[in-house]
C-alpha atoms as a PDB file:
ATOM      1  CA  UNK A   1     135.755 113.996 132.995  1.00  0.00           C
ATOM      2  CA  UNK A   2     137.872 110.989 132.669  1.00  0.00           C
ATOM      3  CA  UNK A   3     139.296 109.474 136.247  1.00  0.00           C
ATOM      4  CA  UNK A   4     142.565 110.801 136.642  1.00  0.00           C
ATOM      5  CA  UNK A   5     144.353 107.347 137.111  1.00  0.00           C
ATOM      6  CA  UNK A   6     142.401 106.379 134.147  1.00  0.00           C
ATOM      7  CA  UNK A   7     143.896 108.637 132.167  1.00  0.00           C
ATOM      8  CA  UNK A   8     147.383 107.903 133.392  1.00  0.00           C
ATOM      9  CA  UNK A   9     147.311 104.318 131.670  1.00  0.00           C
ATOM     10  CA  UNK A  10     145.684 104.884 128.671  1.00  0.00           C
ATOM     11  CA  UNK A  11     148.062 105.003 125.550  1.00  0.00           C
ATOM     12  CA  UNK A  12     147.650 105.904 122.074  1.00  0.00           C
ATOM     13  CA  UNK A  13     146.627 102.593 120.007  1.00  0.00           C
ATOM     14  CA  UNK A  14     148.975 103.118 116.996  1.00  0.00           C
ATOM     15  CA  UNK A  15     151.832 104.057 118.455  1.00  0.00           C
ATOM     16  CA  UNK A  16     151.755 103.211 122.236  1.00  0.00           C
ATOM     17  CA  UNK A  17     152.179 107.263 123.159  1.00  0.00           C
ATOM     18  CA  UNK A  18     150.930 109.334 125.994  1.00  0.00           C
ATOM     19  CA  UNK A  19     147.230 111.068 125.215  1.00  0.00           C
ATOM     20  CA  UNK A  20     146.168 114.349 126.719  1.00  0.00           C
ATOM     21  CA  UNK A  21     142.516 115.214 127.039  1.00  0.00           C
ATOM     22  CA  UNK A  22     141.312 118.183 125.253  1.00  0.00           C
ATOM     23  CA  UNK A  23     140.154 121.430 125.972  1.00  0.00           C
ATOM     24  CA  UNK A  24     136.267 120.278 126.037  1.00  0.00           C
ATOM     25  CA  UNK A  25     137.025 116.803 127.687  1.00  0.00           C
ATOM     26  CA  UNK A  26     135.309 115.394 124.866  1.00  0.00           C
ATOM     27  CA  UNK A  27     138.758 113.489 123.432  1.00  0.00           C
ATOM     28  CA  UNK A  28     141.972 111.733 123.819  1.00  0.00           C
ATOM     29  CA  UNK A  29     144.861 113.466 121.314  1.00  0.00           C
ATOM     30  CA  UNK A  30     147.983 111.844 120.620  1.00  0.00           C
ATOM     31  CA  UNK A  31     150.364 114.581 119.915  1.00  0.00           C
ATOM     32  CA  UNK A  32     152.921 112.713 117.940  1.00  0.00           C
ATOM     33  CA  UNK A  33     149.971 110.601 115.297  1.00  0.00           C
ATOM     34  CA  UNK A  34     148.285 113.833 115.244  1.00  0.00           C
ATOM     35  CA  UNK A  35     144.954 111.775 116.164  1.00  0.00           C
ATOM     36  CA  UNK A  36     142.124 112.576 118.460  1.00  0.00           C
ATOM     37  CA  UNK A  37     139.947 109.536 119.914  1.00  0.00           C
ATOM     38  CA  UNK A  38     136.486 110.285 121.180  1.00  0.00           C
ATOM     39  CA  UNK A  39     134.972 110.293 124.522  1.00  0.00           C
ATOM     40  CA  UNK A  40     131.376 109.211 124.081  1.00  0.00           C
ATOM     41  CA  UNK A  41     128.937 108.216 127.073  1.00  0.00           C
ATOM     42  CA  UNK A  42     132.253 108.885 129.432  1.00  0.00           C
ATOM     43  CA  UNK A  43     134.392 106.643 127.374  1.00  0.00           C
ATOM     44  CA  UNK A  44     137.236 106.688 125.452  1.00  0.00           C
ATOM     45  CA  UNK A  45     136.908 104.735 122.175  1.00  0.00           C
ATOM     46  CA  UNK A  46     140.398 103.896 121.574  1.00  0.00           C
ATOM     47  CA  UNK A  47     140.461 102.314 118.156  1.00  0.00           C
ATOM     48  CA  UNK A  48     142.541 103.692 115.558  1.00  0.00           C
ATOM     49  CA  UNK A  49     139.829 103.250 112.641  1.00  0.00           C
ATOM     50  CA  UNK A  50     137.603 105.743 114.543  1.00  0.00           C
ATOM     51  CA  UNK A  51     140.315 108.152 115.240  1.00  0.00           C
ATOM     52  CA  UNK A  52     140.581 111.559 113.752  1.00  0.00           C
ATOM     53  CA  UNK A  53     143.153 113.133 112.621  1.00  0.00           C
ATOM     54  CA  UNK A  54     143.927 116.596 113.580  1.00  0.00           C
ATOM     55  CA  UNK A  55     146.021 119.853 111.883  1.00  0.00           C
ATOM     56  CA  UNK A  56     148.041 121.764 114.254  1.00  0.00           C
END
């Protein structure tokens, strides 16, 4: 699990957004790119070439 004051200063790359981790704690999802950025090892790989999108 992500630190919580970790998570409060991380933004989405692309378009400087809040993220919210997901259900699993195994990503970052930016609700309005519709992207979800990995967690690996404990950390967040915040690059928007490695990002997935997602389908709501």
């Amino acid at each position: 699990m992500l630190n919580k004051d970790l998570l409060d200063i991380l933004a989405c790359p692309k378009c400087k957004g809040p993220v919210k981790t997901t259900a699993k704690e195994d990503g970052l999802i930016c609700d309005a790119c519709q992207l979800l950025y990995e967690i690996r090892d404990g950390i967040p790989v915040m690059l928007i070439d490695e990002a997935k999108e997602i389908d709501h």
